[in-house]
Protein backbone atom coordinates (compact mmCIF):
# COMPACT_ATOMS: atom_id res chain seq x y z
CA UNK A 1 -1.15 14.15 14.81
CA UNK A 2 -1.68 13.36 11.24
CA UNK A 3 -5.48 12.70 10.69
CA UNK A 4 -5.86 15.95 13.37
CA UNK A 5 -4.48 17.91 10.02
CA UNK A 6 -6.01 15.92 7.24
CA UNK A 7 -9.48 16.58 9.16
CA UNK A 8 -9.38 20.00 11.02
CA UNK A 9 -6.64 21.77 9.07
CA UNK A 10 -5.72 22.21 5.17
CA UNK A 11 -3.04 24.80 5.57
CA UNK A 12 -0.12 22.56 5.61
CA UNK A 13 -1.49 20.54 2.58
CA UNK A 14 -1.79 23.33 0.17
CA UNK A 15 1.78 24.36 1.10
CA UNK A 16 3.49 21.18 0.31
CA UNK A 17 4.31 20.21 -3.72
CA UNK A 18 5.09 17.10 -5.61
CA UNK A 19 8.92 17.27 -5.30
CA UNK A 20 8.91 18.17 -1.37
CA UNK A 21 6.53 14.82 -1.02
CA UNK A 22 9.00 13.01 -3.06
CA UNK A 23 11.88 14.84 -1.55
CA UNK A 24 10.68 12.95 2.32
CA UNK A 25 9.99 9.77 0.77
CA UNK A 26 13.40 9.87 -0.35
CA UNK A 27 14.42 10.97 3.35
CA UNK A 28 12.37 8.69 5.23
CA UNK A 29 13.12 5.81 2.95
CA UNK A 30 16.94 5.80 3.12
CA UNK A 31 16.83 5.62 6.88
CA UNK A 32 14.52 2.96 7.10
CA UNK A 33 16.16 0.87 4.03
CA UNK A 34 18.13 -1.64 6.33
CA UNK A 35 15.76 -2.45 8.76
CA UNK A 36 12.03 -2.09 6.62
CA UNK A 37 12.00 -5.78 5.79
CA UNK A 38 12.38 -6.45 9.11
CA UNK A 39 9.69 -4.21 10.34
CA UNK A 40 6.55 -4.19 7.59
CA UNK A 41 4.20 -6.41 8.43
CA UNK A 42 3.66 -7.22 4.95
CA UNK A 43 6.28 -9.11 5.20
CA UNK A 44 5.12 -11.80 6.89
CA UNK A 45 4.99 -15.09 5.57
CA UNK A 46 0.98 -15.55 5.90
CA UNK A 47 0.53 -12.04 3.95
CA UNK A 48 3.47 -13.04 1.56
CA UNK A 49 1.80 -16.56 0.65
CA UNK A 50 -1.74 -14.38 0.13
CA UNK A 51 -0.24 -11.85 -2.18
CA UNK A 52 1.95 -14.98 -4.12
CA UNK A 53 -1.57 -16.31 -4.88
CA UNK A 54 -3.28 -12.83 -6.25
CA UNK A 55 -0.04 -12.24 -7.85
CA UNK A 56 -0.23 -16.46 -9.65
CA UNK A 57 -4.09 -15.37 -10.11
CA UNK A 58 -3.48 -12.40 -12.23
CA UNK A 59 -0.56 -14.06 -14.55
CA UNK A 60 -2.73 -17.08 -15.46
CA UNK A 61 -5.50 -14.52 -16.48
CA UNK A 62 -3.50 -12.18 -18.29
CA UNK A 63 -0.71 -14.92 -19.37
CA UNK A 64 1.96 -12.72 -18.44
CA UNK A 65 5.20 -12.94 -18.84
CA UNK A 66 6.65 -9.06 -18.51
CA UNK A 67 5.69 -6.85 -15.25
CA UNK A 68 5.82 -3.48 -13.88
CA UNK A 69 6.29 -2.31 -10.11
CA UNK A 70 5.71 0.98 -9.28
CA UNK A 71 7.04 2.26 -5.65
CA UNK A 72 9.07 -1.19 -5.96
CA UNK A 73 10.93 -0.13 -2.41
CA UNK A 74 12.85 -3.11 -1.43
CA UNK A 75 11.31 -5.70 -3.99
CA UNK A 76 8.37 -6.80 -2.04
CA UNK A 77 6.40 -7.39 -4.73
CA UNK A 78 9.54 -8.27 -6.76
CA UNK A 79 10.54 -11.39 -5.23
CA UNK A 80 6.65 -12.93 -5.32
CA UNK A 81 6.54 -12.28 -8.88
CA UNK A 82 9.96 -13.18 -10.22
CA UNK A 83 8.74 -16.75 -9.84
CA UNK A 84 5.79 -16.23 -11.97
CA UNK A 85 6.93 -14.13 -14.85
CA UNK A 86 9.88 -13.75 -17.06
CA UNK A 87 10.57 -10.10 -17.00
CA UNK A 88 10.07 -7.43 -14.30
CA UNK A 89 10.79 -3.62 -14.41
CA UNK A 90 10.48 -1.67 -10.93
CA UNK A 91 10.63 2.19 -10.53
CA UNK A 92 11.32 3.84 -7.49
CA UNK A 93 13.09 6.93 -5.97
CA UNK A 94 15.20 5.93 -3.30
CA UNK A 95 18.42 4.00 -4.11
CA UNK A 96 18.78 2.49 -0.70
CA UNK A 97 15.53 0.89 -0.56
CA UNK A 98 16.35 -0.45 -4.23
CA UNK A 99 20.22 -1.80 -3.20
CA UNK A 100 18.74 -4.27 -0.81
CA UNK A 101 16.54 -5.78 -3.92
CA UNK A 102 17.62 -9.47 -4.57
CA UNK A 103 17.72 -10.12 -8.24
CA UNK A 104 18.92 -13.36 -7.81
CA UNK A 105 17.10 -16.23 -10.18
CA UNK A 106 15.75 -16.76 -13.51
CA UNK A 107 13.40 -13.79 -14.06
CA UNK A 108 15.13 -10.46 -15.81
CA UNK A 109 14.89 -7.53 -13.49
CA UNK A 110 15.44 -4.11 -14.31
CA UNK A 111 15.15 -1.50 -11.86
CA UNK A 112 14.82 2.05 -12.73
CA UNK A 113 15.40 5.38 -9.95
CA UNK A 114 13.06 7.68 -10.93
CA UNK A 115 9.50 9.22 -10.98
CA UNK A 116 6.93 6.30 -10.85
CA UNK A 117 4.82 9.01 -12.05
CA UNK A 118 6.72 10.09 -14.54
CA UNK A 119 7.76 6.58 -15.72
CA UNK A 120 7.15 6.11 -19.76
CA UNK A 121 9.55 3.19 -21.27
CA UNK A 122 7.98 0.27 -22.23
CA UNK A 123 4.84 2.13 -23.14
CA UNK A 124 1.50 -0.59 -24.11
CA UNK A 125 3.90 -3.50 -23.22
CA UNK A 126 3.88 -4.68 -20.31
CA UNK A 127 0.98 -7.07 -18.61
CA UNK A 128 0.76 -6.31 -15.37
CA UNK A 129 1.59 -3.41 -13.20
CA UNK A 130 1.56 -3.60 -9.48
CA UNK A 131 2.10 -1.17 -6.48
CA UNK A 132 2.14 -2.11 -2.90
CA UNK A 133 1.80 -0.09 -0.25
CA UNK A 134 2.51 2.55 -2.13
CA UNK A 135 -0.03 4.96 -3.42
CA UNK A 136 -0.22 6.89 0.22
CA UNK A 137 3.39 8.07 -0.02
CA UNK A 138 1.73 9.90 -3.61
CA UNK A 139 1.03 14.16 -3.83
CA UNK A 140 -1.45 12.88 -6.22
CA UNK A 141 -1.97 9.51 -7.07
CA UNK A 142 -3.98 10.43 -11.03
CA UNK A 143 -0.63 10.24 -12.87
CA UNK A 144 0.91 7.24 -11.10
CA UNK A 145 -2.83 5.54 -12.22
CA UNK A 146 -1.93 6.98 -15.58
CA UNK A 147 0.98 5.72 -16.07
CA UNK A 148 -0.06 2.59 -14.69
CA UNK A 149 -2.90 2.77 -17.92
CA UNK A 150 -0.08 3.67 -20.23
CA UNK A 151 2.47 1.02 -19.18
CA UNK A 152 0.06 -1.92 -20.03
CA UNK A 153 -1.29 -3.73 -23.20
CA UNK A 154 -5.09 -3.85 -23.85
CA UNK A 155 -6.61 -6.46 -21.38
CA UNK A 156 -3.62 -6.47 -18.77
CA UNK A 157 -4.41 -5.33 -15.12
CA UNK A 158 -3.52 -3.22 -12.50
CA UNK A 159 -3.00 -4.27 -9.12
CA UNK A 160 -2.74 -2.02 -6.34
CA UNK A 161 -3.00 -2.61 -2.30
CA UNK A 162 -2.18 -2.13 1.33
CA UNK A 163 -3.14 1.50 0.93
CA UNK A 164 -5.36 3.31 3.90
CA UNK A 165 -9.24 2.76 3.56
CA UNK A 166 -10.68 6.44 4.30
CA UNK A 167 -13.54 5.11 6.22
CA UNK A 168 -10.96 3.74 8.70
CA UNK A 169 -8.71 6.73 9.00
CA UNK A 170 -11.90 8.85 9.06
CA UNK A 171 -13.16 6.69 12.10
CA UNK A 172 -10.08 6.42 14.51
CA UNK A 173 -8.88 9.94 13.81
CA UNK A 174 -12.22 11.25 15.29
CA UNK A 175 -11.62 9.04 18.53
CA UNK A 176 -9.85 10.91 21.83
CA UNK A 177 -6.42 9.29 22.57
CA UNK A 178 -7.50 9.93 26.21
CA UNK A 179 -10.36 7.87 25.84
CA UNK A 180 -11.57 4.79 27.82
CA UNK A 181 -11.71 2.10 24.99
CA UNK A 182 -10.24 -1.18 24.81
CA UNK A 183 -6.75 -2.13 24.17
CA UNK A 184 -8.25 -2.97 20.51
CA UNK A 185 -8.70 0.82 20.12
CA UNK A 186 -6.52 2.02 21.68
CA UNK A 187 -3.70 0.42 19.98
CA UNK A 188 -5.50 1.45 16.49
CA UNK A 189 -5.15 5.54 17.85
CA UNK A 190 -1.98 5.00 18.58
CA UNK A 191 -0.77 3.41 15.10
CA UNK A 192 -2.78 5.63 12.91
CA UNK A 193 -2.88 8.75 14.39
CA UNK A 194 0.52 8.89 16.39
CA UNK A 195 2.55 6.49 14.20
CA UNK A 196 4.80 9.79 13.33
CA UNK A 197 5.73 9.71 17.18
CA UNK A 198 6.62 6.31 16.87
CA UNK A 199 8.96 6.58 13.79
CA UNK A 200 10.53 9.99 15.63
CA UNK A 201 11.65 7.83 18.59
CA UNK A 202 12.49 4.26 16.77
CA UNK A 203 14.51 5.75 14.29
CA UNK A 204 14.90 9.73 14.89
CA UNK A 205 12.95 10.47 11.98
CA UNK A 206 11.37 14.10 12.22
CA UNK A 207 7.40 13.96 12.59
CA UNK A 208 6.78 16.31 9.71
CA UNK A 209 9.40 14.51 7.24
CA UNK A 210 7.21 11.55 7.94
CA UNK A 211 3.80 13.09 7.49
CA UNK A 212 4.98 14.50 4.57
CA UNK A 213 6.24 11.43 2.92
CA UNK A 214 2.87 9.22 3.94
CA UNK A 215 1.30 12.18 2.31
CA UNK A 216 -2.39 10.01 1.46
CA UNK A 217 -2.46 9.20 4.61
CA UNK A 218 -1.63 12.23 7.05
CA UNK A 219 -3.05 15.03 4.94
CA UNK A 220 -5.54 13.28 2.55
CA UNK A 221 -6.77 10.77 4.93
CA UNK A 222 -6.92 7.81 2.58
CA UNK A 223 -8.80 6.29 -0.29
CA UNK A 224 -12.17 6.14 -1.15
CA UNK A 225 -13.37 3.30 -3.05
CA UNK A 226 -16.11 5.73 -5.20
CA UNK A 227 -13.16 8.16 -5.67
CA UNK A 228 -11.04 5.76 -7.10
CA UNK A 229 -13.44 3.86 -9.39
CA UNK A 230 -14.60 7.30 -10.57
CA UNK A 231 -10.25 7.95 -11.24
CA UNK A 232 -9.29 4.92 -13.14
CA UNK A 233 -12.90 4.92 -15.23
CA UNK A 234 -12.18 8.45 -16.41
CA UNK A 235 -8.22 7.65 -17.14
CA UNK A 236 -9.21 4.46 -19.41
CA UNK A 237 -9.93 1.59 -17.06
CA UNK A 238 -12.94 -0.38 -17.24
CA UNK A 239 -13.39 -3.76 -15.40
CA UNK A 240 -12.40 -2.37 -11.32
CA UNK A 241 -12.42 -4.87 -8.57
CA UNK A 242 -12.33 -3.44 -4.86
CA UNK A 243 -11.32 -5.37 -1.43
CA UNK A 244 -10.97 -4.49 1.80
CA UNK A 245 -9.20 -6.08 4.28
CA UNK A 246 -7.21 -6.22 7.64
CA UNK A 247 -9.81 -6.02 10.07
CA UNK A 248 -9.96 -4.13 13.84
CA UNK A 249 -8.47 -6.33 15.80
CA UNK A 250 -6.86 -8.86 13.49
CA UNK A 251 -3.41 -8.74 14.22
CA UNK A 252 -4.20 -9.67 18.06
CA UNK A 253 -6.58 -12.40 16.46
CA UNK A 254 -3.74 -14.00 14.63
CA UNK A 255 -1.02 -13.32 17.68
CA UNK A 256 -2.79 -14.76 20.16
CA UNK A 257 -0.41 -16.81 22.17
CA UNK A 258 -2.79 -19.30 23.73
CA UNK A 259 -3.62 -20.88 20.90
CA UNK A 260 -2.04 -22.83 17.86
CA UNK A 261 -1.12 -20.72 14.55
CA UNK A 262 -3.44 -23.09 12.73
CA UNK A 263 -6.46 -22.05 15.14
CA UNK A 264 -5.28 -18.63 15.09
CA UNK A 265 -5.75 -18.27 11.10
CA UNK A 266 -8.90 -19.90 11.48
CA UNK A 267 -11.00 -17.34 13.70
CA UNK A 268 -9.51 -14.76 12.07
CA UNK A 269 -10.93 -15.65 9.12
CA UNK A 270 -14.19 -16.76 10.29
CA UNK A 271 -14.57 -13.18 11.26
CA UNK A 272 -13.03 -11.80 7.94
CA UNK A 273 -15.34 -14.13 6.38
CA UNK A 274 -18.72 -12.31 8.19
CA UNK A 275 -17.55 -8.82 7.67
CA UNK A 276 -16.83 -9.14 4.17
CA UNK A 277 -20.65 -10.27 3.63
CA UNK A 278 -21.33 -7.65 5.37
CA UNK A 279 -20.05 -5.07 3.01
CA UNK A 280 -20.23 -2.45 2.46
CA UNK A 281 -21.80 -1.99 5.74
CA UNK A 282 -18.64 -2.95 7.59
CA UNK A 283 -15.78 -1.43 5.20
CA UNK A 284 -15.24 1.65 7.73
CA UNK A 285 -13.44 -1.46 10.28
CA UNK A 286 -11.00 -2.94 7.36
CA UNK A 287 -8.20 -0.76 8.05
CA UNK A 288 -6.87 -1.13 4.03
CA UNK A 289 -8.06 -1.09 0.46
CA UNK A 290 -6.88 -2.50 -2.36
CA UNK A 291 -8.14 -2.89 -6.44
CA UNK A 292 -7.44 -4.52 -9.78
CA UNK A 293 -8.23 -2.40 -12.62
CA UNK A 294 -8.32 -3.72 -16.19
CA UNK A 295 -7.13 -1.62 -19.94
């Protein structure tokens, strides 16, 4: 149980170092290469068309032309921003998540295996850097945000997202799995707290290699927006823009088979739209945080 250790035990934590997190990511990621496409929800065409638009957003502000992705995995973030700049560098550590990146088109990609955190060509040069769902599978995520700093020309942006919101984690680890809740909550419990079960018996992936390698989530239990801000304001950054999103109950909202995908979209974000006025009152039901932070 992963949150059972981030909350109620630190032993584990303190034992673990920055090249045995690395060294599961690297484990965990080459056995889930061929089929993570297939299986992230991030890559669905409704969260693909949402990120395109940040992702458009951000170049017309910063008029870039040259980007960095950090954690670049399979090229998620790659193949929404090839079509909006001319030159993209991503760094990550596992070679088969990077193989199954399509380089195909216009834009000149470079792709580096390494260190994100450790990453320093190109220093002051680039205009945006950008890390999905990535900062969780960090030991510590102050030099990635460092290098993030150091990678970009003054006035270019950060962009990072689809990374735990502690207030979530915090809130369904503390909930019994035995409990009488509805299916809503239940299915949360099950994909936060016992998603290393999962992984163990979809792709025989030990529990601990997994835990290990989704190290911000299992043993650190997430972000925290004040944590953050106070992070990137002390490393250099100075205009930060938080948002939370992926509500409780959302991906039922949008699944629901009795009605059309139009209609679908639309409650769900009717009820997006009341809980974000709501914050930051209702940030501890968004299940992820994200944040653009300016040089």
């Amino acid at each position: 149980m992963a949150i059972k250790r981030a909350t109620e035990a630190t032993s584990n934590e303190s034992s673990l170092t920055h090249e045995q997190v690395m060294q599961a990511n690297i484990e965990l990621h080459s056995k889930l290469a061929d089929a993570y496409n297939k299986n992230e929800p991030h890559f669905y065409p409704e969260n693909v068309k949402k990120i395109d638009a940040i992702v458009a957003r951000l170049v017309a502000e910063t008029k870039a032309t040259k980007l960095l992705d950090l954690g670049c995995g399979t090229g998620f973030m790659i193949d929404i921003a090839k079509t909006h700049v001319k030159e993209i560098h991503g760094v990550d550590i596992t070679t088969a998540m990077m193989d199954k990146i399509d380089r195909s088109g216009d834009c000149s990609i470079h792709l580096h295996v390494g260190d994100a955190c450790a990453f320093r060509e190109g220093t002051g040069t680039f205009d945006l850097v950008t890390g999905y769902s990535f900062l969780h599978h960090l030991f510590d995520v102050q030099p990635v945000l460092a290098t993030a700093h150091a990678a970009l020309k003054k006035g270019g942006k950060a962009y990072f997202d689809l990374d735990p919101n502690f207030y979530f984690w915090e809130g369904v680890g503390a909930l019994d799995r035995a409990g009488t809740y509805d299916p809503i909550v239940k299915r949360e419990i099950e994909m936060v707290t016992y998603k290393d079960e999962d992984i163990e018996a979809k792709f025989g992936i030990k529990g601990e290699v997994f835990n290990s390698a989704e190290f911000g989530k299992s043993f650190a239990g997430g972000f925290k927006e004040e944590t953050l801000t106070s992070m990137l304001r002390s490393i250099g950054f100075r205009q930060i823009e938080f948002f939370y999103h992926w509500f409780v109950g959302q991906g039922i909202m949008i699944n629901d088979a009795a009605l059309p995908k139009a209609q679908q979209m639309e409650r769900a974000a009717i009820v997006d739209g009341l809980l974000q006025k709501a914050l930051p009152l209702s940030r501890n039901l968004y299940k992820y945080v994200g944040f653009i932070a300016t040089k």
